[in-house]
N, C-alpha and C. Protein backbone atom coordinates (compact mmCIF):
# COMPACT_ATOMS: atom_id res chain seq x y z
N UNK A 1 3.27 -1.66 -17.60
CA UNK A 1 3.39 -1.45 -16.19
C UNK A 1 4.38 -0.32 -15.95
N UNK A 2 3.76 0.60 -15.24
CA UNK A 2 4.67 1.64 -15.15
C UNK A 2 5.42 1.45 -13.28
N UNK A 3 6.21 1.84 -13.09
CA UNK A 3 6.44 1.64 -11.47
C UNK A 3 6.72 3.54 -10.95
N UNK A 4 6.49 3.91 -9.82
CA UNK A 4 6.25 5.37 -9.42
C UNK A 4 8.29 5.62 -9.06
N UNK A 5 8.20 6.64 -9.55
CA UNK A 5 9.94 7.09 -9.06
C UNK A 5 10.08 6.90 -7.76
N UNK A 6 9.10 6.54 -6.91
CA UNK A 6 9.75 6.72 -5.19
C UNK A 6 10.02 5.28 -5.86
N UNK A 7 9.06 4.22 -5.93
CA UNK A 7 9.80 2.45 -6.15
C UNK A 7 11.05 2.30 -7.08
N UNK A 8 11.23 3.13 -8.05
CA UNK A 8 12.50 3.43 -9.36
C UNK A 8 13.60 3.73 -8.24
N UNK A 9 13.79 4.66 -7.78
CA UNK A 9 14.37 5.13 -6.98
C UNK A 9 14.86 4.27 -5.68
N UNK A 10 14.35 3.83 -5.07
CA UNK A 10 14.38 2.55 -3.86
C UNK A 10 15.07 1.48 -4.53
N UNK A 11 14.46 0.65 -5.81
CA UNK A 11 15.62 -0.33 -6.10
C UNK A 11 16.73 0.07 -7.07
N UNK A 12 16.71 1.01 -7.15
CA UNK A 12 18.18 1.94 -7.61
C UNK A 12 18.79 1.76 -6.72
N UNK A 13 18.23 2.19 -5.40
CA UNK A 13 19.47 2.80 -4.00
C UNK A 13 19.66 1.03 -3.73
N UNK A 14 18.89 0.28 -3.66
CA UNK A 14 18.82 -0.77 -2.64
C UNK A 14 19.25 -2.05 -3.78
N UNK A 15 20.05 -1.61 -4.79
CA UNK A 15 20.18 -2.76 -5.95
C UNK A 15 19.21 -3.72 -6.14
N UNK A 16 18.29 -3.43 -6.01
CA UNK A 16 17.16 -4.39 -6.46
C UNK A 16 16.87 -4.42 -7.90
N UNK A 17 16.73 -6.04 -8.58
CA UNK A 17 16.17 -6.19 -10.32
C UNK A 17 15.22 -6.51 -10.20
N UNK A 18 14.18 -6.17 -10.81
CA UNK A 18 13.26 -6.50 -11.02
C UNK A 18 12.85 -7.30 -12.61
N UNK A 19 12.86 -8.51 -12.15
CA UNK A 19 12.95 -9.65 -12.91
C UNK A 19 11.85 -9.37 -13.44
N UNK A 20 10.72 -9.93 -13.14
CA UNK A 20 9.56 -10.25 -13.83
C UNK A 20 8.45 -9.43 -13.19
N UNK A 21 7.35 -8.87 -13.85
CA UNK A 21 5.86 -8.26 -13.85
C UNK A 21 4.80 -8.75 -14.86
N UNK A 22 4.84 -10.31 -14.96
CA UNK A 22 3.87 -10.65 -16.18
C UNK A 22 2.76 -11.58 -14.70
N UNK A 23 2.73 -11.36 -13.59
CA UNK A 23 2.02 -12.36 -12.80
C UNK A 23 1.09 -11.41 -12.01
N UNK A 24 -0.07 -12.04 -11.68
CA UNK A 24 -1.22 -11.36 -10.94
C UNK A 24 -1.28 -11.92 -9.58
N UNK A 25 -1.42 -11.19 -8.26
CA UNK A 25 -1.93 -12.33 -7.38
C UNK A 25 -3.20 -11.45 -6.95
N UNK A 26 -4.08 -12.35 -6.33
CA UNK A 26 -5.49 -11.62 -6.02
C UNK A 26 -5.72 -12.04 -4.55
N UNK A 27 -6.39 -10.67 -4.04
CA UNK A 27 -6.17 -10.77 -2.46
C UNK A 27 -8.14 -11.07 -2.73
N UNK A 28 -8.30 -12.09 -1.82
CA UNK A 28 -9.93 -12.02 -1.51
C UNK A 28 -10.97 -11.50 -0.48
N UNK A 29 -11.85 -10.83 -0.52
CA UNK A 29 -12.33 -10.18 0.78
C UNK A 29 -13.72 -10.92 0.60
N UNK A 30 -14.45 -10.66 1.49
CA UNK A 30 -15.57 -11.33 1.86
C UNK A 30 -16.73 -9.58 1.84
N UNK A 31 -17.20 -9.30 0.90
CA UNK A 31 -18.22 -7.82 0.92
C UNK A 31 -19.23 -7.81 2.16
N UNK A 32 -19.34 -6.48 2.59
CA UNK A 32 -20.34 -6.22 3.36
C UNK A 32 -21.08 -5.66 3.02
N UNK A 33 -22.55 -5.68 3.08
CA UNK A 33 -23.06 -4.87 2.37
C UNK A 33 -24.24 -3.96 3.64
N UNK A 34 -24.46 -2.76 3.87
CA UNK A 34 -24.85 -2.39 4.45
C UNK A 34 -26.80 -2.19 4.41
N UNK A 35 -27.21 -2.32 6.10
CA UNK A 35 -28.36 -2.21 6.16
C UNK A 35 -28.84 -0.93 6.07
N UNK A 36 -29.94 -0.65 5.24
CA UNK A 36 -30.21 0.70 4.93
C UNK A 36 -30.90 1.57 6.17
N UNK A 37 -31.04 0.97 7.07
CA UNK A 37 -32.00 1.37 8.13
C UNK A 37 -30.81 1.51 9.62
N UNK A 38 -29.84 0.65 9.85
CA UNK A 38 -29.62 0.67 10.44
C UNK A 38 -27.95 0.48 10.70
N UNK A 39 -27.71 0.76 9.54
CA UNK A 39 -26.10 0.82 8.59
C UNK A 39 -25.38 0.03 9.03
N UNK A 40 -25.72 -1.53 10.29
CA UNK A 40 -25.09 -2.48 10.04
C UNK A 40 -24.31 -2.94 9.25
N UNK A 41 -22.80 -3.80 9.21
CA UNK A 41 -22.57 -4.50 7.77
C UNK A 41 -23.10 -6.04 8.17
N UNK A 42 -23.52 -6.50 6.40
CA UNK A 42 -23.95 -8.01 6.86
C UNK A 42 -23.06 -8.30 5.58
N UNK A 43 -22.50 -9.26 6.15
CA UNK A 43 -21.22 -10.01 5.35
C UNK A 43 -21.83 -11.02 4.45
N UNK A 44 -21.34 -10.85 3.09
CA UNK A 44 -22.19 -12.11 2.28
C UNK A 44 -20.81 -13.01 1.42
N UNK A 45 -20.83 -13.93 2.26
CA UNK A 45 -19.82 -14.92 1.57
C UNK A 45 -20.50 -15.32 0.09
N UNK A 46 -21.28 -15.52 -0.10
CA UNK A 46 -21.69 -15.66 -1.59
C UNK A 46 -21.34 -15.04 -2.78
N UNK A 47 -21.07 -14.14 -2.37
CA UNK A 47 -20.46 -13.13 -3.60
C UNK A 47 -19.11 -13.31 -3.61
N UNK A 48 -18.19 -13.81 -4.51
CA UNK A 48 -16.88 -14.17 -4.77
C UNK A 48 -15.93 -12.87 -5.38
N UNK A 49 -15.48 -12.08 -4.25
CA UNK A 49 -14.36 -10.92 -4.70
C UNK A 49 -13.39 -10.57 -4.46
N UNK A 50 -12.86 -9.92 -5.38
CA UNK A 50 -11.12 -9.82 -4.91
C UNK A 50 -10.61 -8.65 -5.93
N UNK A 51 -9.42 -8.32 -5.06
CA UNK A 51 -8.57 -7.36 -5.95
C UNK A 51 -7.60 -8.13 -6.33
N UNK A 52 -7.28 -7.58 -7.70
CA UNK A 52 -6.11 -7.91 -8.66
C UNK A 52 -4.87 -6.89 -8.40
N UNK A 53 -3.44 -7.00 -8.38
CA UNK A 53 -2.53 -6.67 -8.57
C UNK A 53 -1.72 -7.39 -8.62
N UNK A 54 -0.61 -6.38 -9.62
CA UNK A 54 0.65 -7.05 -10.15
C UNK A 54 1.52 -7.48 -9.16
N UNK A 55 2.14 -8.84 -9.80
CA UNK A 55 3.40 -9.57 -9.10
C UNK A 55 4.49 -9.27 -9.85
N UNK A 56 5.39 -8.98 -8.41
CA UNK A 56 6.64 -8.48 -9.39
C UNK A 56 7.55 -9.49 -8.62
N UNK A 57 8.51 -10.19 -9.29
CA UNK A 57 9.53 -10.86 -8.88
C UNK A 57 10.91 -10.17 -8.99
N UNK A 58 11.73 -10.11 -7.95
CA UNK A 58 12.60 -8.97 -7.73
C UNK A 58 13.46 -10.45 -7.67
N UNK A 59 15.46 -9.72 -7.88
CA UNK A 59 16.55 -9.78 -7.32
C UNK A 59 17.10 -9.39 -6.50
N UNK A 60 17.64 -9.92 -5.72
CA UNK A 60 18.41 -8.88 -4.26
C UNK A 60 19.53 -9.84 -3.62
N UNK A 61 20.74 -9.23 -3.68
CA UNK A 61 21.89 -10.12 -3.12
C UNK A 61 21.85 -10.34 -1.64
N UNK A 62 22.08 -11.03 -1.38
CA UNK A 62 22.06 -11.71 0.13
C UNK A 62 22.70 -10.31 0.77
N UNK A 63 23.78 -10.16 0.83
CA UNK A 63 23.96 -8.73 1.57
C UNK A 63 23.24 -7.62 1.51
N UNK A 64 22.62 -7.67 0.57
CA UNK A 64 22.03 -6.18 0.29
C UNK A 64 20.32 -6.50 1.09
N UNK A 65 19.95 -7.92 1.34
CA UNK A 65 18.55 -8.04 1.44
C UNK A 65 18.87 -8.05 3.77
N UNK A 66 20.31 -8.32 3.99
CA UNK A 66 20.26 -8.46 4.76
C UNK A 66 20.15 -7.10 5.90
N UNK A 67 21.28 -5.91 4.73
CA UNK A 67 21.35 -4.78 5.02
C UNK A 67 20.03 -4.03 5.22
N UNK A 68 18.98 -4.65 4.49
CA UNK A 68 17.60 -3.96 4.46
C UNK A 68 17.48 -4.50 5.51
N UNK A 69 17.32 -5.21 5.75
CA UNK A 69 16.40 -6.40 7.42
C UNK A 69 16.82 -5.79 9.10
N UNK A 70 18.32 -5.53 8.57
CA UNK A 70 18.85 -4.68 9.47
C UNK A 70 18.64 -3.59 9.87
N UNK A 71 18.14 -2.68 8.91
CA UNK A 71 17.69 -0.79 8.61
C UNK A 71 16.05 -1.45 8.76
N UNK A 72 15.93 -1.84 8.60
CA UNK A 72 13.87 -2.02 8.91
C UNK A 72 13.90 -2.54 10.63
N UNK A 73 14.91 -3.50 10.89
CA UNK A 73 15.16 -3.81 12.44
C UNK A 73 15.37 -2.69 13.46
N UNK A 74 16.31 -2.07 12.65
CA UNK A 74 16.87 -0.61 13.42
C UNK A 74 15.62 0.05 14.01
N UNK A 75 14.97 0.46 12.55
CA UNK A 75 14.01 1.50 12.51
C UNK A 75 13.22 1.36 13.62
N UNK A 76 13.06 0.07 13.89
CA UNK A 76 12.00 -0.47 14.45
C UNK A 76 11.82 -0.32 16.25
N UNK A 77 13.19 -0.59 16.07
CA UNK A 77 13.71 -0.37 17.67
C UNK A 77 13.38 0.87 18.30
N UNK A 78 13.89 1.65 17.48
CA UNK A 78 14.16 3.39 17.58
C UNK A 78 12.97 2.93 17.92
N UNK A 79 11.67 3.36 16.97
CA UNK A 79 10.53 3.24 16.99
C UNK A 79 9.80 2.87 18.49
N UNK A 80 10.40 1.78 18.80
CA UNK A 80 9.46 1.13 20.15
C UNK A 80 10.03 2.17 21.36
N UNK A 81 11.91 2.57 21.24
CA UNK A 81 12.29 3.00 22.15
C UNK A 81 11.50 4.37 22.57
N UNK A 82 11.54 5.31 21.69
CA UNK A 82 10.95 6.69 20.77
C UNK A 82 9.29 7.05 21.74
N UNK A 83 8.40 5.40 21.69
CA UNK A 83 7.27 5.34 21.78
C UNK A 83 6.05 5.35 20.55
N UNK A 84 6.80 6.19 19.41
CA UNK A 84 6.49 6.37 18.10
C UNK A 84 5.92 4.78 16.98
N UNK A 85 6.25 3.71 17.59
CA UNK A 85 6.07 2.23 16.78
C UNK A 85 4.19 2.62 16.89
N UNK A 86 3.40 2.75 18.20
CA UNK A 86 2.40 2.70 18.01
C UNK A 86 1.90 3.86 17.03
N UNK A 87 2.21 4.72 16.69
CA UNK A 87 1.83 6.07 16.14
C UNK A 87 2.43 4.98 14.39
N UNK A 88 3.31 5.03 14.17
CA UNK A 88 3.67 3.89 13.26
C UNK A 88 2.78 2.66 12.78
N UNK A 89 2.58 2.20 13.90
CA UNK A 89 1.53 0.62 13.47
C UNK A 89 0.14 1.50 13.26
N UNK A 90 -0.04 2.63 13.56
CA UNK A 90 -1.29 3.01 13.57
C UNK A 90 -1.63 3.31 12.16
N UNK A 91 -0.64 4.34 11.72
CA UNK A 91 -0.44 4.90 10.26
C UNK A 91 -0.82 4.16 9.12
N UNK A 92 0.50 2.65 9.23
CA UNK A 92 0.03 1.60 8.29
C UNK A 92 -1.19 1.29 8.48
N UNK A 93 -2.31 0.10 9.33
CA UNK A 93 -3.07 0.39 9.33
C UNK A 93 -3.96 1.31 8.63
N UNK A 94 -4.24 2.61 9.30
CA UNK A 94 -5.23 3.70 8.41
C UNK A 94 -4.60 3.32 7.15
N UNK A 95 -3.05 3.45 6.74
CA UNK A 95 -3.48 3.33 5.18
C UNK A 95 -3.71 1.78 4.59
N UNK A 96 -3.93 1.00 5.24
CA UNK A 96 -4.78 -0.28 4.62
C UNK A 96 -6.37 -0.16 4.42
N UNK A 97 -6.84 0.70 5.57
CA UNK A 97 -7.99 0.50 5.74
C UNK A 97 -8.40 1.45 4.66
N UNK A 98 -7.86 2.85 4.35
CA UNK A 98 -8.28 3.84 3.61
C UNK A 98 -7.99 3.37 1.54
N UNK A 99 -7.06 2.28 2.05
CA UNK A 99 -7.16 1.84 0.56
C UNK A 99 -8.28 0.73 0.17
N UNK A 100 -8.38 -0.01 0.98
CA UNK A 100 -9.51 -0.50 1.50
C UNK A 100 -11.04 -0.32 0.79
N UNK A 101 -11.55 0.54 1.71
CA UNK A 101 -12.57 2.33 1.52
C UNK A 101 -11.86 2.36 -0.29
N UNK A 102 -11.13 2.82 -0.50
CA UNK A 102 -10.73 3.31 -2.22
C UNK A 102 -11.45 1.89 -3.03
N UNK A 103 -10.51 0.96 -2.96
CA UNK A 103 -10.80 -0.53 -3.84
C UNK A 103 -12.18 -0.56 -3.77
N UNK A 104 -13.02 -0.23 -2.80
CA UNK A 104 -14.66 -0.76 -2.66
C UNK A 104 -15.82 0.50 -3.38
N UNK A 105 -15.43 1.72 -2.94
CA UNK A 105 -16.04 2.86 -3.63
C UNK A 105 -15.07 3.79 -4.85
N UNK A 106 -15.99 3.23 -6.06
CA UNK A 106 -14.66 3.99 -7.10
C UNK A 106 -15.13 5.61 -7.03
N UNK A 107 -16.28 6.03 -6.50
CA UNK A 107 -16.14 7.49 -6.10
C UNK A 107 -15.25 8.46 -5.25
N UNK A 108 -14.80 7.12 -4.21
CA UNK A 108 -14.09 7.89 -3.31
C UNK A 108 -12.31 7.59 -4.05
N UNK A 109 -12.17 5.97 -4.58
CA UNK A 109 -10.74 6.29 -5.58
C UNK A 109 -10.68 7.25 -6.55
N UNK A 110 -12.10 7.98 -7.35
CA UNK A 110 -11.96 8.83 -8.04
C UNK A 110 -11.56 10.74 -7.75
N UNK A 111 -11.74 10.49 -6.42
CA UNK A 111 -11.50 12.06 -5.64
C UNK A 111 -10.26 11.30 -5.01
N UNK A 112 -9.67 10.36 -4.43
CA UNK A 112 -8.38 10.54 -4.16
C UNK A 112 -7.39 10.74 -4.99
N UNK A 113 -7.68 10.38 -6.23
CA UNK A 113 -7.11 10.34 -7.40
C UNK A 113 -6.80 11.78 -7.71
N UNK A 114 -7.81 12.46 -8.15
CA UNK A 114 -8.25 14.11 -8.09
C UNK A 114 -6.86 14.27 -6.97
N UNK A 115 -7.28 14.60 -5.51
CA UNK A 115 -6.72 15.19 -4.81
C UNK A 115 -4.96 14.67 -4.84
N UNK A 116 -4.76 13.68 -5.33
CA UNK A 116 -2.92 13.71 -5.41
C UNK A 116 -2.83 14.04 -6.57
N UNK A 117 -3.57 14.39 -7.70
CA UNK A 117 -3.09 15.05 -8.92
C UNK A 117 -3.23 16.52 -8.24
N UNK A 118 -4.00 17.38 -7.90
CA UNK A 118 -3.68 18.72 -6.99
C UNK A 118 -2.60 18.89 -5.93
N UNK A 119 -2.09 17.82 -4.98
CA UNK A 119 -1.46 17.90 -4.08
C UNK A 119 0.19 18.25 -4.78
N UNK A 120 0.08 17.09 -6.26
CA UNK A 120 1.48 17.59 -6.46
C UNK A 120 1.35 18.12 -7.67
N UNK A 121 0.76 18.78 -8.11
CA UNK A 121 0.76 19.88 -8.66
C UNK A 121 0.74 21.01 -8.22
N UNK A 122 0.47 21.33 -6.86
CA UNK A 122 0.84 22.40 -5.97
C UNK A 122 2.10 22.21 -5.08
N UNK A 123 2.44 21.18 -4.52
CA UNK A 123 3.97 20.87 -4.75
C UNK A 123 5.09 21.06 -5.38
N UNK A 124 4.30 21.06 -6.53
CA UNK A 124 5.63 21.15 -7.52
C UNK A 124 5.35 22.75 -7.82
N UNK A 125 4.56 23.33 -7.67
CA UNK A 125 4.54 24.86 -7.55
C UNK A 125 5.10 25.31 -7.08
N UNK A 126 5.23 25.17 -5.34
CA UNK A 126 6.36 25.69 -4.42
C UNK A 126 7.54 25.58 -4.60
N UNK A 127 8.08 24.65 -5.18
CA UNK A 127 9.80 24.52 -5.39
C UNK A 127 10.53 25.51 -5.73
C-alpha cells in the first residue's frame, strides 16, 4: 500500500498514525444498465456489486482531532458566509460522481489515469 504525498504530508502536519491498512471495506451500488434505444438506466438489483478499498485505521490525539473539527468548522462558515459552500458542496459532489463514471468504465479510469500522468508531468516541467 502506497499512500500519495498530499495524505504523507497531511498526517505529518496533523500528527496522525496510521495504525493499520490490512482491512477492506466495500461500498455496494446497485448497476444500471442502459437501454440501447432509448439510453434509459434500468437498475438491476440482481447483480451483486461493489467497490473494494483499503481501511486504514488512524491515531489522532483528542486535541489534535479537535483542532481539525474546528479548521473544517471554520472553513465551513467562511464558506456559507463567502456564498462559496454551494460552489463547494457542488465540487465534492462532481468529484463523487466523476469517480463514480471512473469505478464503472475502466476506459474512462484508463484516460484519467493517462491525463494526471501528463498533467504532472507538465507541472513538474514548469517549476
Amino acid at each position: 500500500m502506497t499512500l500519495s504525498s498530499t495524505i504523507k504530508d497531511f498526517l505529518k502536519k496533523m500528527n496522525i498514525n496510521l495504525v493499520d491498512s490490512n482491512k477492506r471495506v466495500r461500498h455496494y451500488r446497485v448497476p444500471i444498465h442502459r437501454h440501447p434505444v432509448s439510453f434509459t438506466g434500468i437498475m438491476d438489483p440482481a447483480i451483486d456489486t461493489y467497490e473494494e478499498e483499503i481501511l486504514h485505521t488512524l491515531q489522532i490525539s483528542q486535541s489534535d482531532l479537535e483542532y481539525l473539527a474546528n479548521l473544517y468548522q471554520r472553513l465551513e462558515e467562511s464558506m456559507r458566509q463567502t456564498g462559496s459552500m454551494d460552489i463547494f458542496n457542488h465540487y465534492i459532489e462532481r468529484e463523487r460522481q466523476d469517480k463514480a463514471i471512473r469505478n464503472n468504465h475502466a476506459a474512462v479510469q484508463k484516460a484519467y489515469d493517462h491525463y494526471q500522468m501528463l498533467y504532472k508531468l507538465a507541472k513538474s516541467g514548469n517549476s
